[in-house]
C-alpha atoms as a PDB file:
ATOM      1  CA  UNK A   1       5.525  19.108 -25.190  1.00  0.00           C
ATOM      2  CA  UNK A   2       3.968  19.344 -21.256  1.00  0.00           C
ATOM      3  CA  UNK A   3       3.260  22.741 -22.374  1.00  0.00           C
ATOM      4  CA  UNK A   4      -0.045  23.579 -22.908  1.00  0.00           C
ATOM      5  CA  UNK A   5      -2.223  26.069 -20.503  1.00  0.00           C
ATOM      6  CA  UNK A   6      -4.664  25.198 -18.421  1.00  0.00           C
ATOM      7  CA  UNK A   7      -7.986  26.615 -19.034  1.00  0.00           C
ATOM      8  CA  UNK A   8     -11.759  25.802 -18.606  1.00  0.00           C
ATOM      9  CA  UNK A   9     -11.419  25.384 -22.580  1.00  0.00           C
ATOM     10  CA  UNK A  10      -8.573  22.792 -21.611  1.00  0.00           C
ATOM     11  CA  UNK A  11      -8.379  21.545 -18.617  1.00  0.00           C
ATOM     12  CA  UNK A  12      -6.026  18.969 -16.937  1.00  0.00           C
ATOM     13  CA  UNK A  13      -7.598  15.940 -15.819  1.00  0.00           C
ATOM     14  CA  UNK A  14      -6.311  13.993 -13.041  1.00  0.00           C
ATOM     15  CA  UNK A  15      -6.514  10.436 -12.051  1.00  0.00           C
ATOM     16  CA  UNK A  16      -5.734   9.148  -8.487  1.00  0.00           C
ATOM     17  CA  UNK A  17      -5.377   5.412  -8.138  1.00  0.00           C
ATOM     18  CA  UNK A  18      -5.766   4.218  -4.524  1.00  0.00           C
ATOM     19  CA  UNK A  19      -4.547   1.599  -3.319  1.00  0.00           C
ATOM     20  CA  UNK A  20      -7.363  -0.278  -1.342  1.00  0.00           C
ATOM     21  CA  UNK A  21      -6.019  -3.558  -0.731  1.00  0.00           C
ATOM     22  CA  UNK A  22      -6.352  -5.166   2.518  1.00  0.00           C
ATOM     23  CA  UNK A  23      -2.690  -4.569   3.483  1.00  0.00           C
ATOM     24  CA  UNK A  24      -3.557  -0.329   3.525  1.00  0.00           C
ATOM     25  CA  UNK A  25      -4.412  -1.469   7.101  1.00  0.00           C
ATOM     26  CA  UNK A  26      -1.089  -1.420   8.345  1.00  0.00           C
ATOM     27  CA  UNK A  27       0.042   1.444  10.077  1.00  0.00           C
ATOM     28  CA  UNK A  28       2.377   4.420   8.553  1.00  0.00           C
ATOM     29  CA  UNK A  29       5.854   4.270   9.955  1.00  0.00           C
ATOM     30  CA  UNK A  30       6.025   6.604  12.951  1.00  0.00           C
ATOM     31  CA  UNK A  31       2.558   6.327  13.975  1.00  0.00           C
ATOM     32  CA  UNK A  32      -0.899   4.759  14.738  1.00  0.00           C
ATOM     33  CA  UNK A  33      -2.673   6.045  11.790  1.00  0.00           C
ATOM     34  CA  UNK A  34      -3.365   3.269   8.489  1.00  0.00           C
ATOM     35  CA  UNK A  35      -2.184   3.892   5.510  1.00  0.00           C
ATOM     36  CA  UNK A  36      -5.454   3.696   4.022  1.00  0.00           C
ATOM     37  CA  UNK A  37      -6.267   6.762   6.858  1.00  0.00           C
ATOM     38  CA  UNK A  38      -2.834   8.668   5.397  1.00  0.00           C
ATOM     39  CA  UNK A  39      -3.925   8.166   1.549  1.00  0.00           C
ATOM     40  CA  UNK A  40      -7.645   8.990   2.077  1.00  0.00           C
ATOM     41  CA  UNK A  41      -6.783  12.461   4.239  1.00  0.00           C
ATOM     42  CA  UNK A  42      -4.170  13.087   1.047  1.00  0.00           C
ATOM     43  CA  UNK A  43      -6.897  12.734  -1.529  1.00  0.00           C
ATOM     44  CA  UNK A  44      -9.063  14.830   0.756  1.00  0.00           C
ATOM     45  CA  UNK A  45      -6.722  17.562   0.862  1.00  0.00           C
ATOM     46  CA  UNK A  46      -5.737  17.388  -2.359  1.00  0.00           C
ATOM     47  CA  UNK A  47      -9.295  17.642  -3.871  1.00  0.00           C
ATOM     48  CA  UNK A  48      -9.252  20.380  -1.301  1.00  0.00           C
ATOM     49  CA  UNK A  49      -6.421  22.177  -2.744  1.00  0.00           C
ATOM     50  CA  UNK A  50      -7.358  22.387  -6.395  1.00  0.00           C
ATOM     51  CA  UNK A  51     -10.681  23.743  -5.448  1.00  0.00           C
ATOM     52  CA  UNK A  52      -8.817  26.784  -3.994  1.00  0.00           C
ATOM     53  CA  UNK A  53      -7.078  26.501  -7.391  1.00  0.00           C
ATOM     54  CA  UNK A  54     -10.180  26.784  -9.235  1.00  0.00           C
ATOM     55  CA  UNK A  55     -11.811  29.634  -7.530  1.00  0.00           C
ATOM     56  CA  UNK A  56     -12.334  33.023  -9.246  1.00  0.00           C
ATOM     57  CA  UNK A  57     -14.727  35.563  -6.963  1.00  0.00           C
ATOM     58  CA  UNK A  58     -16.929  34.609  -4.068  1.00  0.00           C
ATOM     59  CA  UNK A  59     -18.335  31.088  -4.347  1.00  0.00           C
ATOM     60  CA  UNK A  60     -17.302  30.888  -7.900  1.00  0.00           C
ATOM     61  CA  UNK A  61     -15.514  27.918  -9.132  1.00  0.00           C
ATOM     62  CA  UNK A  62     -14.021  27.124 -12.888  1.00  0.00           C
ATOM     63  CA  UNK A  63     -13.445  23.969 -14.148  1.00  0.00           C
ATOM     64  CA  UNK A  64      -9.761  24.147 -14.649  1.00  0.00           C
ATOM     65  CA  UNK A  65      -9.086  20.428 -13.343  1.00  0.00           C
ATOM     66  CA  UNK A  66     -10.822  16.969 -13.764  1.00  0.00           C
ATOM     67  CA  UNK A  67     -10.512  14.268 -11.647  1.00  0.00           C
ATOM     68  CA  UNK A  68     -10.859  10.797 -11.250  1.00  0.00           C
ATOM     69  CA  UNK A  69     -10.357   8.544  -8.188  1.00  0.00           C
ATOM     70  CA  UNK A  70     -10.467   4.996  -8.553  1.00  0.00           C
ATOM     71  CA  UNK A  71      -9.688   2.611  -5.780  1.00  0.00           C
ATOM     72  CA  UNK A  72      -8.640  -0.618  -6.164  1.00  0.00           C
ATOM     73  CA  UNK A  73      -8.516  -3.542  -3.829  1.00  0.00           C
ATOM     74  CA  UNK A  74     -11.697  -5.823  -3.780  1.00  0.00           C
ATOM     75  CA  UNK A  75     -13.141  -4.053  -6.978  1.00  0.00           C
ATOM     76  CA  UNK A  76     -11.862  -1.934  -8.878  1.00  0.00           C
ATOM     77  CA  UNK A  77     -14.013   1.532  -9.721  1.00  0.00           C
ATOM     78  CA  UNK A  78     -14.586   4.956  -8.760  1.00  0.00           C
ATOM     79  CA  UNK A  79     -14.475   5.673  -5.128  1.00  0.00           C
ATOM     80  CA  UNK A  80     -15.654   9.065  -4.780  1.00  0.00           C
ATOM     81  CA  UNK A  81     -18.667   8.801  -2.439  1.00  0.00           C
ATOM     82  CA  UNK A  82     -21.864  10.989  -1.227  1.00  0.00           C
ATOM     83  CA  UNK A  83     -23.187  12.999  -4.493  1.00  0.00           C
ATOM     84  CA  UNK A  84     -20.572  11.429  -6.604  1.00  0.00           C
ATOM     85  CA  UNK A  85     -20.779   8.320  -5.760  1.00  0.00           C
ATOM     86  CA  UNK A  86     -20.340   6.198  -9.283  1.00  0.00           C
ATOM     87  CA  UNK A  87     -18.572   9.075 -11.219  1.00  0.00           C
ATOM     88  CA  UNK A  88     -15.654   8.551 -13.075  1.00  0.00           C
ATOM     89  CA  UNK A  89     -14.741  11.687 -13.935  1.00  0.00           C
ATOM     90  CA  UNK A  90     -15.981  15.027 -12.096  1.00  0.00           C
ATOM     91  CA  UNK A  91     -15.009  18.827 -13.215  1.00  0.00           C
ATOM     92  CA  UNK A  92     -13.850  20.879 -10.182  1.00  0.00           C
ATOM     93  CA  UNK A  93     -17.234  22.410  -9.945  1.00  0.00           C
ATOM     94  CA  UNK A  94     -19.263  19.292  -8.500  1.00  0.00           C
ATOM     95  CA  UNK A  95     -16.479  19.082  -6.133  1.00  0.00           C
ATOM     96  CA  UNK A  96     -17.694  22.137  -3.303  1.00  0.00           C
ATOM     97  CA  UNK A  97     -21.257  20.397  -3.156  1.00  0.00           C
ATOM     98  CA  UNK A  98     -20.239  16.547  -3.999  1.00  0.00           C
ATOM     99  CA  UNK A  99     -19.162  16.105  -0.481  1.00  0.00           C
ATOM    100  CA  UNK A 100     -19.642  13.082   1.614  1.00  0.00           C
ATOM    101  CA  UNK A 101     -20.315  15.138   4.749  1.00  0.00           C
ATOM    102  CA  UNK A 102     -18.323  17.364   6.879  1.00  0.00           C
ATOM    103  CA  UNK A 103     -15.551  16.625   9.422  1.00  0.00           C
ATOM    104  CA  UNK A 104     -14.872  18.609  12.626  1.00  0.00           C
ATOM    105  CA  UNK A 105     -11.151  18.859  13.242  1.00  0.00           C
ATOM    106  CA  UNK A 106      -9.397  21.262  16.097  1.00  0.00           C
ATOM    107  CA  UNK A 107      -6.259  23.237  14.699  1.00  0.00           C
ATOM    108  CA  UNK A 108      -3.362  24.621  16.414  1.00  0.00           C
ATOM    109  CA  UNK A 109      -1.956  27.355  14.735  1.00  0.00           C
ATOM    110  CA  UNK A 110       1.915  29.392  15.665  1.00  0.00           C
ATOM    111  CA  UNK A 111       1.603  32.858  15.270  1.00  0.00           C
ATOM    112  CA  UNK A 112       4.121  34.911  14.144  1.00  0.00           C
ATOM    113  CA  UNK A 113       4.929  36.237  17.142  1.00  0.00           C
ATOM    114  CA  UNK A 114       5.110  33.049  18.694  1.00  0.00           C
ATOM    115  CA  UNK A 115       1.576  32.492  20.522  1.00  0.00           C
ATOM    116  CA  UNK A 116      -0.379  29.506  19.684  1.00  0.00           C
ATOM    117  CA  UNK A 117      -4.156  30.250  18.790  1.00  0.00           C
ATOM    118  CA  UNK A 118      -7.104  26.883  18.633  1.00  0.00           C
ATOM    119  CA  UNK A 119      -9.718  27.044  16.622  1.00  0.00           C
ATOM    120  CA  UNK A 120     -12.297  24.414  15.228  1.00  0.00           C
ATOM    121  CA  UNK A 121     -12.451  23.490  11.862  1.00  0.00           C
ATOM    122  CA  UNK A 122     -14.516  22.091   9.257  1.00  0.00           C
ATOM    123  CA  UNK A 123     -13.119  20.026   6.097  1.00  0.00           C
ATOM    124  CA  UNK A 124     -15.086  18.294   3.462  1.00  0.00           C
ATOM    125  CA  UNK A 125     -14.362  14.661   3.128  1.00  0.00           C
ATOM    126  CA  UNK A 126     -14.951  13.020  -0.988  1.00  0.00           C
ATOM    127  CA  UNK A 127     -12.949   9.784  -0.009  1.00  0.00           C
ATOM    128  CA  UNK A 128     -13.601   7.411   2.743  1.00  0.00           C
ATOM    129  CA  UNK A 129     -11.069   4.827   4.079  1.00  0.00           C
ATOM    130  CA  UNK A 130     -11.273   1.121   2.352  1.00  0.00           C
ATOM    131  CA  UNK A 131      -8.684  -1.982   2.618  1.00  0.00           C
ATOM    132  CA  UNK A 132     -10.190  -4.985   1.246  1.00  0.00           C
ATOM    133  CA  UNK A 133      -9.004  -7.894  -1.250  1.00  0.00           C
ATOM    134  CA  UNK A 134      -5.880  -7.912  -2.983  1.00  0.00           C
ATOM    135  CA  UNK A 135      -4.038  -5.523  -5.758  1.00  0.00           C
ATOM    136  CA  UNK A 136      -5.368  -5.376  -9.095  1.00  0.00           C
ATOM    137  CA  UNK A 137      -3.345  -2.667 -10.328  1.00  0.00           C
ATOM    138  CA  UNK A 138      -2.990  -4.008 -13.907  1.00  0.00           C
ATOM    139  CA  UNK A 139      -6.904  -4.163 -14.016  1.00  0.00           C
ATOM    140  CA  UNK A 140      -6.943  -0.332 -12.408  1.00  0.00           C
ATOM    141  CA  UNK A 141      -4.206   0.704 -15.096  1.00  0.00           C
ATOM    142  CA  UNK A 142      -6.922  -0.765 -17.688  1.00  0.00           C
ATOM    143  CA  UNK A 143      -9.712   1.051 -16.034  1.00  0.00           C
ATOM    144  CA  UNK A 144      -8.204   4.538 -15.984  1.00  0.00           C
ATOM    145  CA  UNK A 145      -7.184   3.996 -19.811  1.00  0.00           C
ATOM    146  CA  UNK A 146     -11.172   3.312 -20.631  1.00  0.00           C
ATOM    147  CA  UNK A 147     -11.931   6.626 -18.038  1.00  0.00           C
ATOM    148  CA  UNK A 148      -9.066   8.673 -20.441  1.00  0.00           C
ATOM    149  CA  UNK A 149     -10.034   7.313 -23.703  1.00  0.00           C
ATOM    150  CA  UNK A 150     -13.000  10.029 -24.319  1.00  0.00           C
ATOM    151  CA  UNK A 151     -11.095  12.888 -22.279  1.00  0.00           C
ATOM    152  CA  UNK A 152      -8.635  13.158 -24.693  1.00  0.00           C
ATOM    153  CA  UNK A 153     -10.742  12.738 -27.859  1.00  0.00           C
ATOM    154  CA  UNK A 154     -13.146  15.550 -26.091  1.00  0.00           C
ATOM    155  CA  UNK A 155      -9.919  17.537 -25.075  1.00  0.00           C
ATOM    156  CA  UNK A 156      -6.995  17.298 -27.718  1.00  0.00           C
ATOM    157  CA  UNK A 157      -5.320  20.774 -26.700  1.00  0.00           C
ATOM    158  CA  UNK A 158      -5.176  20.315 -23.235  1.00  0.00           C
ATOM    159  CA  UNK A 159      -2.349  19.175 -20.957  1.00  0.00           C
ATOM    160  CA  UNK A 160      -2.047  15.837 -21.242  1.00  0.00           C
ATOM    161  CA  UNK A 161      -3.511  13.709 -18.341  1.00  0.00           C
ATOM    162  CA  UNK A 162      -1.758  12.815 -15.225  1.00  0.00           C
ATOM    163  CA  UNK A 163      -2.419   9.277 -13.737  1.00  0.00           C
ATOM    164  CA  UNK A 164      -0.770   9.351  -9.604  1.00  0.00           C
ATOM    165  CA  UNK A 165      -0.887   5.428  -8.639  1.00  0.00           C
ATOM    166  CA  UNK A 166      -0.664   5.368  -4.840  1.00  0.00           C
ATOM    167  CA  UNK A 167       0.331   1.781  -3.604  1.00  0.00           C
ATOM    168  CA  UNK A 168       1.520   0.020  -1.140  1.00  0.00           C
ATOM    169  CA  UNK A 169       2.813  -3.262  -3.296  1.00  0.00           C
ATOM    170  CA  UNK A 170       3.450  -5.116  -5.993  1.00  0.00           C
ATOM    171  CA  UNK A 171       0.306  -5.561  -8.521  1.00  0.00           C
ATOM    172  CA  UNK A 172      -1.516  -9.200  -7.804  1.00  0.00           C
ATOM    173  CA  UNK A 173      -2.902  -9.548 -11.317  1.00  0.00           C
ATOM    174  CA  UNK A 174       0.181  -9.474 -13.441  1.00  0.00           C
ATOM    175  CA  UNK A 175       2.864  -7.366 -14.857  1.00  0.00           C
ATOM    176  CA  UNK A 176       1.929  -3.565 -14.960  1.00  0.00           C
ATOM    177  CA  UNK A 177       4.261  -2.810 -17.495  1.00  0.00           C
ATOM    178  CA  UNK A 178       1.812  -3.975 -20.625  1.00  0.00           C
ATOM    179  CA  UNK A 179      -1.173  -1.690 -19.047  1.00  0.00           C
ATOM    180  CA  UNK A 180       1.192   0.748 -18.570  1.00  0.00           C
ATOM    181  CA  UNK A 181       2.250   1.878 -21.811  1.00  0.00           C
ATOM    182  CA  UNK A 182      -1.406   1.017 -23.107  1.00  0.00           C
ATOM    183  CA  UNK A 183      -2.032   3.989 -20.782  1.00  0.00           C
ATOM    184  CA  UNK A 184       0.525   6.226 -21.940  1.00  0.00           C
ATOM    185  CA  UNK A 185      -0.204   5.144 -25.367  1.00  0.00           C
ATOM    186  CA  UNK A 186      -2.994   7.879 -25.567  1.00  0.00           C
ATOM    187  CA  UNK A 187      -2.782  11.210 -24.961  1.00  0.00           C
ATOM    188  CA  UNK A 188      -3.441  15.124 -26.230  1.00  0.00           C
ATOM    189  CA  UNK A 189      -1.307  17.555 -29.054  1.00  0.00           C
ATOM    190  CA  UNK A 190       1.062  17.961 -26.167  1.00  0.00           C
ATOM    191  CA  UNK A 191       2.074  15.004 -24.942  1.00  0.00           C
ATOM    192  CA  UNK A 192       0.951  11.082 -23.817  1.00  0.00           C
ATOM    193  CA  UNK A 193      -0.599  10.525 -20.915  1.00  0.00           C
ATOM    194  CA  UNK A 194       1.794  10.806 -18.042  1.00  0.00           C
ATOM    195  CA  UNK A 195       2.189   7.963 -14.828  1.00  0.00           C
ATOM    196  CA  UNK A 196       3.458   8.747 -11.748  1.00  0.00           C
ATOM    197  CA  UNK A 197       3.773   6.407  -8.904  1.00  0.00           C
ATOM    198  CA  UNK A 198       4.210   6.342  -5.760  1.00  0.00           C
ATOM    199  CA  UNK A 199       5.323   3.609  -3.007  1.00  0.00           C
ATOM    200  CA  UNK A 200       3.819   3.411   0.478  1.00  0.00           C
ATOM    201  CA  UNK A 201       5.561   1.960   3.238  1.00  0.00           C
ATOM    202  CA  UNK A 202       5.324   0.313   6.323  1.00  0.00           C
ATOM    203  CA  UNK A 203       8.645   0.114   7.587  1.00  0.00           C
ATOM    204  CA  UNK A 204      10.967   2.485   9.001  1.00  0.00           C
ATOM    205  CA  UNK A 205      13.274   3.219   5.705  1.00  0.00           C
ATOM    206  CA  UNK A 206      14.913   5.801   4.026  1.00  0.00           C
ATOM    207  CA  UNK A 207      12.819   7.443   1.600  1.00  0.00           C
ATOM    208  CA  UNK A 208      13.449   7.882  -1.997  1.00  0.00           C
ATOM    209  CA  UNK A 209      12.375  10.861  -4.206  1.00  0.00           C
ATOM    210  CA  UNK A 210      12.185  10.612  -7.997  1.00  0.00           C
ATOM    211  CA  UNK A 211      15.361   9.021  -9.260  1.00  0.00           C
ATOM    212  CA  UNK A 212      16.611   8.879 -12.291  1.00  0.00           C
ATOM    213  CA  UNK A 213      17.848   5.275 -12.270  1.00  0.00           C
ATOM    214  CA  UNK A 214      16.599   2.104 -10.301  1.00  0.00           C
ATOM    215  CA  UNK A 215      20.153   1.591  -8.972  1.00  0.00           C
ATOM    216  CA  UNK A 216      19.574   0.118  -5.238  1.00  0.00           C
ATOM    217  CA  UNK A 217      15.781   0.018  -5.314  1.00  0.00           C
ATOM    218  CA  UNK A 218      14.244  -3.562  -4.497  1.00  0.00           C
ATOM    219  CA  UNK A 219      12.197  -5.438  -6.698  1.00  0.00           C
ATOM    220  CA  UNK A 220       9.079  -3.831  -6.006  1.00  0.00           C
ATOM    221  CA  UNK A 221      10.336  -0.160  -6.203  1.00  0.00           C
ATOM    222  CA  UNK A 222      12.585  -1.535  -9.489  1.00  0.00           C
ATOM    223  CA  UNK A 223       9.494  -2.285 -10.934  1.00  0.00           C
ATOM    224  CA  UNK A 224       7.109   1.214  -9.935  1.00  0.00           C
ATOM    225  CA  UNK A 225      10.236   2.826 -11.221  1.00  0.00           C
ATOM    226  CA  UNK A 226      10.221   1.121 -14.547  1.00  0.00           C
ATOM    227  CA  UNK A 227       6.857   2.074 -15.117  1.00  0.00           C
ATOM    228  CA  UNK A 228       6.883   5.773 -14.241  1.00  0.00           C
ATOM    229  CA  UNK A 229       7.120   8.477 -16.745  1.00  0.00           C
ATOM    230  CA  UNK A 230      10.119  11.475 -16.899  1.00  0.00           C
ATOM    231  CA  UNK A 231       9.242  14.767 -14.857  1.00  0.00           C
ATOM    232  CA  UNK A 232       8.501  17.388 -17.142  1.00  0.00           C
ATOM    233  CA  UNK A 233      10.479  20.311 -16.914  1.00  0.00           C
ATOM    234  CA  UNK A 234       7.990  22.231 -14.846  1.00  0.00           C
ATOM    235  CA  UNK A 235       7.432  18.895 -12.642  1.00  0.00           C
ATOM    236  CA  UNK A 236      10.898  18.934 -11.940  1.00  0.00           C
ATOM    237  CA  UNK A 237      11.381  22.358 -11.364  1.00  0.00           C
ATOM    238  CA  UNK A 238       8.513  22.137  -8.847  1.00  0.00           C
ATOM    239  CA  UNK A 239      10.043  19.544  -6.733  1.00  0.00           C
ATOM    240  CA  UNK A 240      13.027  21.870  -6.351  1.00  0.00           C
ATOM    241  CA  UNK A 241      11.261  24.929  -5.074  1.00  0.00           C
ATOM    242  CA  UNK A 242      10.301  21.898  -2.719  1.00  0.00           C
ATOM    243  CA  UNK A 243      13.189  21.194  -1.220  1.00  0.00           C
ATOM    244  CA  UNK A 244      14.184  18.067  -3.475  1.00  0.00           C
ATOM    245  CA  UNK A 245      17.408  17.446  -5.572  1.00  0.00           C
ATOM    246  CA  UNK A 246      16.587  16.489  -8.391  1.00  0.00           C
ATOM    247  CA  UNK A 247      18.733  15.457 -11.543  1.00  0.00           C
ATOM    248  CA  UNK A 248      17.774  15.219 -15.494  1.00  0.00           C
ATOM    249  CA  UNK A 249      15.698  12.467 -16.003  1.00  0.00           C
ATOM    250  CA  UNK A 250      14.004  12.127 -13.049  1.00  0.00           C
ATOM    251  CA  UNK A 251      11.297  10.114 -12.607  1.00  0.00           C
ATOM    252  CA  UNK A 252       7.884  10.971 -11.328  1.00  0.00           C
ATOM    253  CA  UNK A 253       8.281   8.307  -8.427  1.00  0.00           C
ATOM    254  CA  UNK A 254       8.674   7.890  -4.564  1.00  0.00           C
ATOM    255  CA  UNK A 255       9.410   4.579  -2.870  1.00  0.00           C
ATOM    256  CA  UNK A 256       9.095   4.187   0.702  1.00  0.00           C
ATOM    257  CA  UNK A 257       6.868   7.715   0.644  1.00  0.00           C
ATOM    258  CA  UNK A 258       6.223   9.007   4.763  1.00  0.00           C
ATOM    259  CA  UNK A 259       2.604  11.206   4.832  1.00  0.00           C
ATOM    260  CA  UNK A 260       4.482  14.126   4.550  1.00  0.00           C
ATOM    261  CA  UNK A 261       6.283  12.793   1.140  1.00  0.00           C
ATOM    262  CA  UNK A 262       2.968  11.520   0.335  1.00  0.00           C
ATOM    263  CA  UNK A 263       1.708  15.440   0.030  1.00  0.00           C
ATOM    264  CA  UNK A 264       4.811  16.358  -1.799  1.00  0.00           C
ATOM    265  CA  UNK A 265       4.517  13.530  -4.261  1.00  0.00           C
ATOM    266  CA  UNK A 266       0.537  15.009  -4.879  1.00  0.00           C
ATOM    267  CA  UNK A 267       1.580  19.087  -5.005  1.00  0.00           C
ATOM    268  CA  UNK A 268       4.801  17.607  -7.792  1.00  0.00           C
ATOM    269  CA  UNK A 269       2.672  15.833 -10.083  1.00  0.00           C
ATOM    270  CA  UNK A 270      -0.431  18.211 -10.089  1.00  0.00           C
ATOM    271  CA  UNK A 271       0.242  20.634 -12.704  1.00  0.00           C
ATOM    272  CA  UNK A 272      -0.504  25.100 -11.194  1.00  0.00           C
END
């Protein structure tokens, strides 16, 4: 199971679930920027990154990965905007030309001999920043199950999907754990769906990366944890070559995630 290649016959489909409550206005620990800044430059770069995935020649680009981003906070929906505004599910190919707009950034770079070299830059931006209302998560859990329910019926040899919940909280509409395993309840020939989450915080705490038991975690992170599927093999193998330790069993969840965990927890549960 959690074996099956990716190809534009089966592709992997992704689901992000953002967090767009109005708490994501609080600031990151260590910095000035929001959290709902830090989550929507993630998604950015991460939609980013599995477009370089994708490409084959000049221009060209296949449509190994679908994705989904839903936000949730004062509705609950896709969140995607410009082009793809109102999607719920794109193919990596609208991606290059489903942009919002484009965003000017100036770079620093170290050479290798030690120089520093600035140059201007231009990234596409998909997601825009939101923090508004409270935390439906059960009711986003619900909504990626409906956006699922046809992948996998369209795609039954393909990996099965990933769904990365990004949050900041505990869900306002109820126990997760029933939408949960509706969620994970469906799936392809190789395996149910799988659920990752992820825990944003505000304070300055120590971090922790996929355990494999909810010993010492608070309520909140108790509860993510309970509701987060194993790391498959090659999941877990990936968050080694990162740096990680990581035991059997893990879990595909991060509590008290910094921006730079944030972009570990995205590159770990994205399959290559």
């Amino acid at each position: 199971m959690y074996e099956a290649e990716i190809s534009r016959a089966n592709p992997a489909c992704i689901v992000f679930l953002i967090d767009q409550s109005s708490s994501m206005r609080a600031a990151m620990p260590s910095t000035t920027q929001s959290k709902q800044m830090a989550l929507a430059d993630a998604i950015n770069s991460m939609l980013r990154e599995l477009i370089i995935r994708c490409c084959r020649g000049i221009d060209e680009v296949w449509d190994f990965f679908h994705v989904s981003v839903i936000g949730y906070g004062a509705k609950v929906g896709p969140a995607l905007g410009g082009p793809l505004a109102g999607r719920d599910l794109v193919p990596a190919s609208a991606l290059p030309h489903g942009r919002i707009r484009n965003e000017r950034i100036t770079r620093t770079d170290v050479l290798p001999d030690g120089t520093t070299t600035t140059h201007v830059a231009e990234l596409p931006i998909w997601l825009e920043a939101a923090a508004a209302g409270s935390t439906p998560m059960c009711e986003a859990l619900r909504y990626a199950h409906g956006v699922l329910d046809d992948w996998v019926s369209e795609y039954p040899g393909s990996f099965p999907p990933i769904v990365l919940n990004l949050t900041d909280g505990d869900s306002m509409d109820g126990d997760p754990a029933g939408p949960a395993q509706q969620l994970r309840s469906i799936g392809t020939n190789d395996g149910s769906t799988l659920l990752f989450n992820l825990h944003i915080s505000s304070e300055f705490a120590t971090p922790t990366y996929y355990p494999s038991t909810a010993e010492g975690l608070p309520p909140t992170g108790a509860k993510l944890f309970s509701i987060s599927d194993v790391l498959p093999p090659d999941m877990r193998d990936t968050a080694v070559d990162l740096g990680m330790k990581v035991e059997q069993g893990a879990r595909g969840f991060v509590f008290n995630a910094s921006m730079q965990s944030v972009m570990l927890f995205l590159n770990v549960g994205t399959p290559a």
